[in-house]
Protein backbone atom coordinates (compact mmCIF):
# COMPACT_ATOMS: atom_id res chain seq x y z
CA UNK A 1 -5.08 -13.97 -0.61
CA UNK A 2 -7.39 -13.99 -3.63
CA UNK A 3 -10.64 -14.81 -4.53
CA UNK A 4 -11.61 -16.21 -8.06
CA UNK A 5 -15.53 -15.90 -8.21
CA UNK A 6 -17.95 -17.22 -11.72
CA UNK A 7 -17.61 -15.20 -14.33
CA UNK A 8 -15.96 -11.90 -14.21
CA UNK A 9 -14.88 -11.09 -10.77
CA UNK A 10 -11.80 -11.34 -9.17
CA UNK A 11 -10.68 -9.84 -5.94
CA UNK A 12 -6.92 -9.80 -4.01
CA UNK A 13 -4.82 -8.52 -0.88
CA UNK A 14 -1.81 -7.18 -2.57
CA UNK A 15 1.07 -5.70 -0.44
CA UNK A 16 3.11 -2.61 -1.47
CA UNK A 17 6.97 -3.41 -1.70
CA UNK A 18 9.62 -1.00 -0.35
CA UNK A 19 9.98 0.63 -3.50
CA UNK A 20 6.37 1.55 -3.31
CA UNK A 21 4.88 -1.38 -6.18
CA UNK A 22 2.73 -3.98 -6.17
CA UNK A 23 2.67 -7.10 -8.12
CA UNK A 24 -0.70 -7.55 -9.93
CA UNK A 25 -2.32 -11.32 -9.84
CA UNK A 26 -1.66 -13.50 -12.56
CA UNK A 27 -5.21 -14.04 -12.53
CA UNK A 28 -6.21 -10.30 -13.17
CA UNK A 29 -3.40 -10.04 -15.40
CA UNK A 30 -4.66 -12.49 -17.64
CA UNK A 31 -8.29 -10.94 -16.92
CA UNK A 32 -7.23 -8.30 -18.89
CA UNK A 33 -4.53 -8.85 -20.90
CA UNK A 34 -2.29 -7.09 -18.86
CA UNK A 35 1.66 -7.95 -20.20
CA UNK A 36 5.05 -6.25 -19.60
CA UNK A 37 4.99 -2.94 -20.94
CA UNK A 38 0.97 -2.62 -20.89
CA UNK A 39 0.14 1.21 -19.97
CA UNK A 40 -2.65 1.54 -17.31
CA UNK A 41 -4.57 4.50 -15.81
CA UNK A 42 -4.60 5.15 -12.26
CA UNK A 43 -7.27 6.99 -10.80
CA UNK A 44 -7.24 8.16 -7.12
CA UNK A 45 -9.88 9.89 -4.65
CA UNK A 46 -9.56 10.55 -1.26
CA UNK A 47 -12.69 9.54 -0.38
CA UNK A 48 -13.41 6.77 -2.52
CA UNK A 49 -10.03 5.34 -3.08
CA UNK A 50 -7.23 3.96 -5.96
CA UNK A 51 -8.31 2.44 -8.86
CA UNK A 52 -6.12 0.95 -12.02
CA UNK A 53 -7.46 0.51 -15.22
CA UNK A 54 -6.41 -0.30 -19.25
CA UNK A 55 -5.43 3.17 -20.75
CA UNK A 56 -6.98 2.14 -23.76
CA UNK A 57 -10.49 2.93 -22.77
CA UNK A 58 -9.74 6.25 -22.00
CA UNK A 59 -7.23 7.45 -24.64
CA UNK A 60 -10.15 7.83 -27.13
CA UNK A 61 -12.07 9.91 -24.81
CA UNK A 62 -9.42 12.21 -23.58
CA UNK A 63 -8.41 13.12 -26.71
CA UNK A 64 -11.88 13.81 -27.82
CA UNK A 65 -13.13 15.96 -24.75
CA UNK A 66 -9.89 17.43 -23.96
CA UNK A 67 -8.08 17.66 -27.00
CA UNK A 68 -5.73 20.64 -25.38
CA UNK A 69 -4.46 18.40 -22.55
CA UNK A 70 -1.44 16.83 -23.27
CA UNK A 71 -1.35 13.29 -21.90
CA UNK A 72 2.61 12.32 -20.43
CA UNK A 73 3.26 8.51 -21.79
């Protein structure tokens, strides 16, 4: 199930496969020009939960506050 609302929201039930993946929405995809081989962060919290988003965003800023940190591709 998804839900396609004005503007720039999307929202979907995705099930995790045997091997542990999900298949993101075409429609998010596209949202964010998501293609094979795109790199994205995932962020998880207990308490608040998963999130996925571009690497992009955050490449700039890791390297700048934590230039030490190596980053695994």
């Amino acid at each position: 199930m998804s839900v396609t609302a004005p503007g720039d929201k999307f929202a979907a039930i995705v099930k995790v496969g045997p091997k542990g993946q999900i298949v993101i929405p075409k429609e998010a995809r596209a949202m964010f020009g998501i293609e094979p081989g795109s790199s994205l962060l995932l962020l998880a919290d207990e308490a608040q939960g998963i999130a996925i988003v571009r690497q992009e965003p955050f490449r700039d800023f890791i390297d700048t506050v934590m230039p030490t940190i190596r980053v695994d591709e």
